[in-house]
Protein backbone atom coordinates (compact mmCIF):
# COMPACT_ATOMS: atom_id res chain seq x y z
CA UNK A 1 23.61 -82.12 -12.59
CA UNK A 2 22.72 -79.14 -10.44
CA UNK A 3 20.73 -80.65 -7.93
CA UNK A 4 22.50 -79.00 -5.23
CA UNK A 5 20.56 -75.71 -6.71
CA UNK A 6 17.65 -77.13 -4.64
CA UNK A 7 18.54 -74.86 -2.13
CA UNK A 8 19.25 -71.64 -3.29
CA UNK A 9 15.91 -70.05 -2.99
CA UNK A 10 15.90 -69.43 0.48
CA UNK A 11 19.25 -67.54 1.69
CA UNK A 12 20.41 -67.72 5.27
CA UNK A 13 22.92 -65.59 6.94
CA UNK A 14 26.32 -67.26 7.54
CA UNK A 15 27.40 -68.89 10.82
CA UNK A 16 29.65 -66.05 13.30
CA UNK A 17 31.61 -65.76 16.22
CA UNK A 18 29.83 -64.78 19.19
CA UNK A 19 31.15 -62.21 21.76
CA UNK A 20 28.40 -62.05 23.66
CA UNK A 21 27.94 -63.41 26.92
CA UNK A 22 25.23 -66.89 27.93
CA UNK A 23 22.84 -65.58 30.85
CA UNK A 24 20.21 -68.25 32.88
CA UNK A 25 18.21 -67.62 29.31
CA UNK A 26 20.40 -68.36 26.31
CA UNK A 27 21.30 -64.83 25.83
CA UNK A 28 24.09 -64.38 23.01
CA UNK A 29 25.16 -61.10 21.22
CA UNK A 30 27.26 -60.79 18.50
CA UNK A 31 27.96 -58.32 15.80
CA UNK A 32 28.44 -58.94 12.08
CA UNK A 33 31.85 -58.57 10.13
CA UNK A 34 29.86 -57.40 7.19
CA UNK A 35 27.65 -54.30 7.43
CA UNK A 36 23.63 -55.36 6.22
CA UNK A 37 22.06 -52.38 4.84
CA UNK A 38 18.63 -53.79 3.20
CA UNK A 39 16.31 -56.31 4.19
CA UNK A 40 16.77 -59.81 3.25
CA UNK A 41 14.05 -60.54 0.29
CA UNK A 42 12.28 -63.83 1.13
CA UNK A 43 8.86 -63.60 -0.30
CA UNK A 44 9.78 -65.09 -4.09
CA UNK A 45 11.80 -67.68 -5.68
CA UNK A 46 12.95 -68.10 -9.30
CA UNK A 47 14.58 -71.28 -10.84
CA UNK A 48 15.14 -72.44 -14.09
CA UNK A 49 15.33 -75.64 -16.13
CA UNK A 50 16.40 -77.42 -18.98
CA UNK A 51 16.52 -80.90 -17.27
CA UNK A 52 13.57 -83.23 -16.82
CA UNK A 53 13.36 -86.42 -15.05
CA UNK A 54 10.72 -89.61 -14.68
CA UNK A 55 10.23 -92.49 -12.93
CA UNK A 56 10.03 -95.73 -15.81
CA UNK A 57 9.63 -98.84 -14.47
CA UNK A 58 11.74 -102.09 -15.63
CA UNK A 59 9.24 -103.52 -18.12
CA UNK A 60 9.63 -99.88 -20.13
CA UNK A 61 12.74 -99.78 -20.07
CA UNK A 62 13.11 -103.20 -21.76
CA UNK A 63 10.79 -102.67 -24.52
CA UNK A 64 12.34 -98.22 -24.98
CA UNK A 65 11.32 -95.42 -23.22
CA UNK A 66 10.61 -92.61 -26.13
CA UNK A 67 13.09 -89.54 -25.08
CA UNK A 68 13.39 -86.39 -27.33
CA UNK A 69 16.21 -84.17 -27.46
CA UNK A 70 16.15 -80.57 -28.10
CA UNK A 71 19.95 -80.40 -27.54
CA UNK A 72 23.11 -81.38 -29.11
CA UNK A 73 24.93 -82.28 -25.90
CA UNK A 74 22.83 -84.03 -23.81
CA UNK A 75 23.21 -86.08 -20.31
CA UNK A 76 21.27 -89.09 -19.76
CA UNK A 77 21.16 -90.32 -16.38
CA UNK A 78 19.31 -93.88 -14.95
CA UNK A 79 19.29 -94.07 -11.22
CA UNK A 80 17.92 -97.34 -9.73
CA UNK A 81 14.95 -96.76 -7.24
CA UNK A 82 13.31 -98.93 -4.54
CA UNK A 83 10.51 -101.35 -5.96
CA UNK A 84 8.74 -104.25 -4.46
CA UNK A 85 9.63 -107.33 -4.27
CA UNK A 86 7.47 -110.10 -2.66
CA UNK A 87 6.00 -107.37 -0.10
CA UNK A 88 9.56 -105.98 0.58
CA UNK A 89 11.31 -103.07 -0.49
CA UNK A 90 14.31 -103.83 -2.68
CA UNK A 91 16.61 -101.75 -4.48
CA UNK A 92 17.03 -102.21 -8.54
CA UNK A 93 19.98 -103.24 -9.85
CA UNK A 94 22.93 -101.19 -10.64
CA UNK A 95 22.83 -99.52 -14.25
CA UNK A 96 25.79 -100.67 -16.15
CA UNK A 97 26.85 -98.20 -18.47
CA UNK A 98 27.44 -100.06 -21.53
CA UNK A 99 23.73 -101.74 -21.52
CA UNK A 100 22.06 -97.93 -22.18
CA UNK A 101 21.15 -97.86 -25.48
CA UNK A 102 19.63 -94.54 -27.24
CA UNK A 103 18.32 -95.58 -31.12
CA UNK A 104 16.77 -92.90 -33.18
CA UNK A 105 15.28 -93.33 -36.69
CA UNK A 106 19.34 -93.21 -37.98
CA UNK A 107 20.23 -96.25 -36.36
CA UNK A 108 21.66 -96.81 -32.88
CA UNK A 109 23.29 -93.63 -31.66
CA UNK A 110 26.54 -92.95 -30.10
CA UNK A 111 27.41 -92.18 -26.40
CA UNK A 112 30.40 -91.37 -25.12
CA UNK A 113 31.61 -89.25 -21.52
CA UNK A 114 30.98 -91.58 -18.85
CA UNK A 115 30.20 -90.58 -15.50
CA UNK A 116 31.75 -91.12 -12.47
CA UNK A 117 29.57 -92.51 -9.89
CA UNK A 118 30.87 -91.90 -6.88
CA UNK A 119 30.52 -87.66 -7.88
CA UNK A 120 27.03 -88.50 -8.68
CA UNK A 121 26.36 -90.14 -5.04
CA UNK A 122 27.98 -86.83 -4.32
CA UNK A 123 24.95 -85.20 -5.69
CA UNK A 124 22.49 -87.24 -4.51
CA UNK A 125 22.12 -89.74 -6.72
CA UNK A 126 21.38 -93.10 -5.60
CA UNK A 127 24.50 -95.87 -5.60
CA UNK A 128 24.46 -97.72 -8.99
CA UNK A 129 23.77 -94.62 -10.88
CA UNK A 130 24.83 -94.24 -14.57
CA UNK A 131 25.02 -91.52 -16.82
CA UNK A 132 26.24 -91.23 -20.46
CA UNK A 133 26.25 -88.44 -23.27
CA UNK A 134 24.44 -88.10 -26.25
CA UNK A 135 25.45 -85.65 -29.08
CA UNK A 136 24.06 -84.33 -32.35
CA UNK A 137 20.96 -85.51 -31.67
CA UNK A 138 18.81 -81.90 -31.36
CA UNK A 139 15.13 -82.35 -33.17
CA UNK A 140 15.02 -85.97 -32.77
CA UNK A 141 13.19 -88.59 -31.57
CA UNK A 142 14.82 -91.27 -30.19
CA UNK A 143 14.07 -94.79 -27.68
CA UNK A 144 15.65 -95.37 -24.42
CA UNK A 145 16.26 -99.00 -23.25
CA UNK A 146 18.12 -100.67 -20.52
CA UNK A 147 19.94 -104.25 -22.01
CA UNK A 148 20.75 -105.96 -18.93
CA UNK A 149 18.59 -108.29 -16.41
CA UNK A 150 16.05 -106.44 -14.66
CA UNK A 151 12.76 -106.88 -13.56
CA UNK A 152 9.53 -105.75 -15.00
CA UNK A 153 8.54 -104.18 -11.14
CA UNK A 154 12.51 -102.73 -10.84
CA UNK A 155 12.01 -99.02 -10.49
CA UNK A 156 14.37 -96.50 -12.08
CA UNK A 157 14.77 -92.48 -12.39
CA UNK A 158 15.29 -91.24 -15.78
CA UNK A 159 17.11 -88.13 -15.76
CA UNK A 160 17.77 -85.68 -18.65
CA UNK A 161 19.67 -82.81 -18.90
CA UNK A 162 20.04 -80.04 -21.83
CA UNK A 163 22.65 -77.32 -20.84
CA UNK A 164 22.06 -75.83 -24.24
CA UNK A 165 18.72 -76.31 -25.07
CA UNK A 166 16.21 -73.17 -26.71
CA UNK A 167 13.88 -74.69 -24.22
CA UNK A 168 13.78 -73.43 -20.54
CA UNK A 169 11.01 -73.94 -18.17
CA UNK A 170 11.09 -70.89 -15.47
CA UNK A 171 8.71 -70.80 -12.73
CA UNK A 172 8.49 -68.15 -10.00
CA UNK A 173 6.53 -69.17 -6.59
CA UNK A 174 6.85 -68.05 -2.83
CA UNK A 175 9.02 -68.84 -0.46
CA UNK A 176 6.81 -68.62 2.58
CA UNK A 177 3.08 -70.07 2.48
CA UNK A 178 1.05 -68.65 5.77
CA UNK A 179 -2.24 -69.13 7.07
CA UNK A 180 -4.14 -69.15 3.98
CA UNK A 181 -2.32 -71.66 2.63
CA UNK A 182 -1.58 -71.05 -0.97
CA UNK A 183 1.39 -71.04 -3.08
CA UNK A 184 1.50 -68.86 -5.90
CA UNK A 185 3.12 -69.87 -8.98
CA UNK A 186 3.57 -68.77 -12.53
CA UNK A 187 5.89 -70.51 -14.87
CA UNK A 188 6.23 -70.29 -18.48
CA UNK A 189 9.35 -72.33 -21.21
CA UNK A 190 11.36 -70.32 -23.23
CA UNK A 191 11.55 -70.75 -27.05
CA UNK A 192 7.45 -71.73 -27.21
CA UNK A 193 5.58 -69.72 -28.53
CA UNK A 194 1.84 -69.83 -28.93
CA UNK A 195 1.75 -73.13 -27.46
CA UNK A 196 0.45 -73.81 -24.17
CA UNK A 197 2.72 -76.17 -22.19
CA UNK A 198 0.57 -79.02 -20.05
CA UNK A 199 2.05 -78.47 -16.47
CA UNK A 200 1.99 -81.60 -13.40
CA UNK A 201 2.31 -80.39 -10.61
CA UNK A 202 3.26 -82.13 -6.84
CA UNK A 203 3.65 -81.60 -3.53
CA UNK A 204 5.42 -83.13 -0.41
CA UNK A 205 5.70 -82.49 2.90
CA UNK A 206 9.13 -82.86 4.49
CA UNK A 207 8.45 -86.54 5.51
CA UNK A 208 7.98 -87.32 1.80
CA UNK A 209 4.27 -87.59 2.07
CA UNK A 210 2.41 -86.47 -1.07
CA UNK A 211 0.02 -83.27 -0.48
CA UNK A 212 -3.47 -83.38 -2.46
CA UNK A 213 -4.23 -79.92 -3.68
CA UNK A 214 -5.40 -78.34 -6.81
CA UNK A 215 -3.73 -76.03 -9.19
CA UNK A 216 -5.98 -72.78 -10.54
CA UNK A 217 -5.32 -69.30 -11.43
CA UNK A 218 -1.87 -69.70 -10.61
CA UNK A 219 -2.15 -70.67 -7.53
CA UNK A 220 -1.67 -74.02 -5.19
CA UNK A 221 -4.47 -74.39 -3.05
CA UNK A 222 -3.65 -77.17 -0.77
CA UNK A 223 -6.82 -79.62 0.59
CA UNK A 224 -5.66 -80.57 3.57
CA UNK A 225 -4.13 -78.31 6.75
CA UNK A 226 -0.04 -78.37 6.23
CA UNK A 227 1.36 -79.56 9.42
CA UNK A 228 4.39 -78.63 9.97
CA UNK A 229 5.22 -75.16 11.29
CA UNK A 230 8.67 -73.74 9.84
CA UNK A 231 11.92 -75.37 8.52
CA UNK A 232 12.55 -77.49 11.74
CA UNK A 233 11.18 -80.76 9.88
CA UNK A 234 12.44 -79.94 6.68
CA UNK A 235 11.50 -77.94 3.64
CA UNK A 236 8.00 -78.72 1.63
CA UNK A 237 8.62 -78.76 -1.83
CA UNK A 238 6.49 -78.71 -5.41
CA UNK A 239 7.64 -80.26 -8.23
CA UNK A 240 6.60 -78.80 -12.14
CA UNK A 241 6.63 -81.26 -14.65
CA UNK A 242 6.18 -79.20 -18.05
CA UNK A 243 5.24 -80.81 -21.32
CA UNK A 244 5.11 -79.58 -24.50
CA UNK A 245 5.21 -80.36 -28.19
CA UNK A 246 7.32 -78.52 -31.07
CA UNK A 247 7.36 -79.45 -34.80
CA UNK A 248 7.00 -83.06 -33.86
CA UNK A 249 9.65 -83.31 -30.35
CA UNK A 250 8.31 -83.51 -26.92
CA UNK A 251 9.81 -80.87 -24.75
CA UNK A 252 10.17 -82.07 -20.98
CA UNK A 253 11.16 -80.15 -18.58
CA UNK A 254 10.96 -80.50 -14.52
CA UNK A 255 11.99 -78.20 -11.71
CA UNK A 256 11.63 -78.42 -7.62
CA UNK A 257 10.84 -75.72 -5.86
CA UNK A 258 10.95 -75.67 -1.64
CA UNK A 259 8.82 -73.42 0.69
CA UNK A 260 8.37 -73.07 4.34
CA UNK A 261 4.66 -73.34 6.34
CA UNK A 262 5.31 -70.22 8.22
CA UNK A 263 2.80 -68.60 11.20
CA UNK A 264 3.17 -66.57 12.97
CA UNK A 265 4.80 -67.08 16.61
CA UNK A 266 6.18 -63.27 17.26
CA UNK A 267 6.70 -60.01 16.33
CA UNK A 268 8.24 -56.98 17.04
CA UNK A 269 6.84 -53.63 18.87
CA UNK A 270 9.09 -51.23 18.96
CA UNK A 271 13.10 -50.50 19.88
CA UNK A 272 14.30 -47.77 21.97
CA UNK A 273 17.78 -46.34 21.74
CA UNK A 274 19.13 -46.94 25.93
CA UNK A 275 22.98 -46.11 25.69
CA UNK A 276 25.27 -44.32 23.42
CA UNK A 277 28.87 -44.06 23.83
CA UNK A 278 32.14 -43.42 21.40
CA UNK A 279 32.21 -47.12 20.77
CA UNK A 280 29.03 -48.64 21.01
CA UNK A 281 25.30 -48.18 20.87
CA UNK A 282 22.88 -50.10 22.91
CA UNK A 283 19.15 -50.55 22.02
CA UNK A 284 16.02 -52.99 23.00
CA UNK A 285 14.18 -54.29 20.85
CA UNK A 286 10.28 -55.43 21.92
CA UNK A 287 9.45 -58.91 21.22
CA UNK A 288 5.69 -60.01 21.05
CA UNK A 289 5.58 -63.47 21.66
CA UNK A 290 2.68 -65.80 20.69
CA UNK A 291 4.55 -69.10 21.42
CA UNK A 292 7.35 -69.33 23.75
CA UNK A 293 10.68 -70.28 22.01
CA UNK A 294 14.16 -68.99 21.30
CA UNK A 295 13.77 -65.50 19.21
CA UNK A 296 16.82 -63.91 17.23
CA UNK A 297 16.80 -60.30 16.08
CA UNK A 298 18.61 -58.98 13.35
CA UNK A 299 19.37 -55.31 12.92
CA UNK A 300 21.09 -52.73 11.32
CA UNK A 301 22.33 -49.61 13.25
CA UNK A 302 21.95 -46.10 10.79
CA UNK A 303 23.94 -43.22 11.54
CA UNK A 304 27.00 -40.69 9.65
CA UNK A 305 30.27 -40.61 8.72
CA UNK A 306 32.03 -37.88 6.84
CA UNK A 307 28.37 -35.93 7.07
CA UNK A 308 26.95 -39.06 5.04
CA UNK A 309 23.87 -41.07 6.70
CA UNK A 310 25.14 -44.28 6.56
CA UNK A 311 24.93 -48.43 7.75
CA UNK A 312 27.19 -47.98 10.47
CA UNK A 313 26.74 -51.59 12.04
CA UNK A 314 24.85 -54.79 12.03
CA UNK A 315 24.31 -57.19 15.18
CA UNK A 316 22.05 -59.70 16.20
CA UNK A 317 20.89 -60.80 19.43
CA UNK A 318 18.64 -64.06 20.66
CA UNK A 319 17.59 -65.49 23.89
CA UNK A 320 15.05 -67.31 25.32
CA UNK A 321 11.63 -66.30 25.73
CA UNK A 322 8.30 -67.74 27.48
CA UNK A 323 6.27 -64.55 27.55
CA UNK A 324 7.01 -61.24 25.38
CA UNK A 325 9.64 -59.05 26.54
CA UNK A 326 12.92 -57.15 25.46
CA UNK A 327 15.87 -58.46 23.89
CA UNK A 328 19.16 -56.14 24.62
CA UNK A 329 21.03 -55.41 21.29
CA UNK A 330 24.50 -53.71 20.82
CA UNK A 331 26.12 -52.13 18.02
CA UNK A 332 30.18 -51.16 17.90
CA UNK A 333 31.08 -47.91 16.16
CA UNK A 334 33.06 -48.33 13.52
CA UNK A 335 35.88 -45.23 13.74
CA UNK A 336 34.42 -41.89 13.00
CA UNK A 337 30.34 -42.55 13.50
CA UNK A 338 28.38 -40.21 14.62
CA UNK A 339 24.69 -39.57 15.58
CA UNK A 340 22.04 -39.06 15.49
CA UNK A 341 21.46 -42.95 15.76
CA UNK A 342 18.65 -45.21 14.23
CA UNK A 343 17.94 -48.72 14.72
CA UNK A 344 16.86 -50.78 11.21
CA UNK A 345 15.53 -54.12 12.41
CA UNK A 346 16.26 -56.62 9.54
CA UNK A 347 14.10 -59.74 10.83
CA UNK A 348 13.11 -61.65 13.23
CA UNK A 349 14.49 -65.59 13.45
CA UNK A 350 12.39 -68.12 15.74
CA UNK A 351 15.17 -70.15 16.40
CA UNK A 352 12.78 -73.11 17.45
CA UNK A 353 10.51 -73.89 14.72
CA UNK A 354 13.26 -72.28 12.14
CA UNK A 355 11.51 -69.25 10.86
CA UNK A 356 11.86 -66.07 9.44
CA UNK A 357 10.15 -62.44 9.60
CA UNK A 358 11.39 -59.51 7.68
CA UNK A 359 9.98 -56.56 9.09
CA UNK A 360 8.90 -53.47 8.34
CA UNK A 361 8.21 -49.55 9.76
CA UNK A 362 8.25 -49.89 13.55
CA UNK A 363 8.07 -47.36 16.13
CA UNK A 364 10.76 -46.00 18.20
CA UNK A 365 9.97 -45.92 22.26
């Protein structure tokens, strides 16, 4: 199950060694082993499915759950979820594995590859989890139940997952959602054609809370102000739940997607070039700051080698700041770099409220 591709959308920069020296306000600088020479692209996100999953409560699962399978190797996964039980929360019982039973219109079909569970808790799957294999079932139709004691109330996560299917739900939406809060989003499944697929579509904050909005033109338009600022909470994320029918079989498919609330809280003026020698180059960069916090700048340093302009060096500098000012940056020359020198300023980190600002032209002092 790739859960763990959750993630993925928004790419980070990897953790360094610092050289630089701590003043009175945080200030680190440190070069990169590995030369940057474009900006990082953060605006857009695309993922792709062939999984689906549900939430079917114990009662369901008792009487069959109708699943459809577009697949001929299939992974069926129950999780048990919190329910209530006399006003408390209560987890359901562990799924054994031998009490899922898949029947299609052939008779009572045949699993096989168990799962182990403690590589599933690995992915995030609650304790008690189960999975099991179907095969050779592509273009049916087929009923899902659960033969052990449960409760009607007990709450589990049906999880299915088509490596192979025709069928793939891909959805492109931002990364970033600013100040006018919307998130735009296409998405579309493979292998349908001239049907429309009915998309669900939610939303939740990094606390788990659900976020009323409405879905038009593409776009998520969220009702409410989102409150948190940056990736300091957590990541919001949407969920698409796709559903379509072809010659008869349901097609499910669901994906998450996670996006930061961004606003703005700095910027950057300008840089000036303030010391050159055979070995390094020093510049400042100035920060514009609308909320005082600790600022990052990431930057690539231009220049030639063997007559060729090239990316001679990336760094990046942060400190502390309470009012705008300018943040000291140095670049060491690899062997053989010459001038004349330019400064390309990657982006912008606010360390505090985690957030990120590729930039664009700016002027040298």
């Amino acid at each position: 199950m790739k859960i763990k591709k959750l993630l993925q959308a928004l790419p980070v920069f990897g953790a360094l060694t610092s050289i630089g020296v701590l003043a009175n306000n945080g200030y680190v600088n440190f070069p990169y082993p590995t030369v940057i020479s474009a900006n990082p692209s953060t605006h857009t996100q695309t993922l792709s499915s062939t999984e689906y999953w549900e939430v079917v409560r114990g009662d369901e699962l008792k009487k069959g759950v109708p699943i459809s399978f577009t697949s001929n190797k299939s992974v069926v996964l129950l999780s048990p979820q919190h329910s209530r039980d006399m006003s408390r929360l209560k987890r359901a019982p562990a799924v054994e594995e031998n009490a899922i039973e898949l029947r299609t219109l052939q008779g009572k079909a045949t699993l096989s590859a168990t799962y182990n569970r403690d590589e599933m808790s690995g992915y995030g799957f609650a304790p008690g989890s189960a999975a099991v294999q179907a095969n050779k079932l592509a273009g049916q139709n087929a009923t899902l139940r659960l033969n052990q004691k449960i409760s009607d109330d007990d709450l589990y996560l049906l999880h299915v997952k088509e490596s192979d299917s025709p069928y793939q739900l891909n959805v492109e939406s931002d990364v970033l959602v600013g100040e006018e809060a919307q998130l735009a989003l296409r998405a579309d499944v493979t292998g349908v054609k001239n049907i429309k697929s009915k998309l669900t579509i939610q939303v939740n904050a990094p606390d788990g809370q659900s976020i009323a909005h409405h879905f038009t033109n593409d776009k998520v338009a969220f009702d409410t102000p989102l409150e948190h600022i940056g990736a300091r909470a957590g990541l919001y994320n949407v969920v698409v739940h796709s559903h379509t029918t072809v010659d008869g079989v349901d097609v499910k498919r669901s994906i998450r997607l996670p996006f930061v609330h961004q606003l703005e809280s700095a910027s950057i003026d300008a840089f000036a070039l303030t010391e050159q020698t055979s070995k390094y180059v020093d510049a400042e960069v100035s920060v514009n700051v609308l909320q005082k916090g600790r600022y990052g700048v990431v930057a690539t340093l231009m220049g030639y080698r063997d007559d060729k302009q090239i990316a001679l060096a990336t760094s990046e500098a942060a400190q502390d700041f309470s009012t705008s000012d300018t943040l000291p940056i140095r670049f060491t020359l690899p062997n053989g770099a010459k001038g004349p020198y330019q400064v390309n300023i990657l982006e912008l980190k606010d360390q505090t409220r985690l957030q990120r600002f590729v930039q664009k032209d700016l002027e040298t002092r």
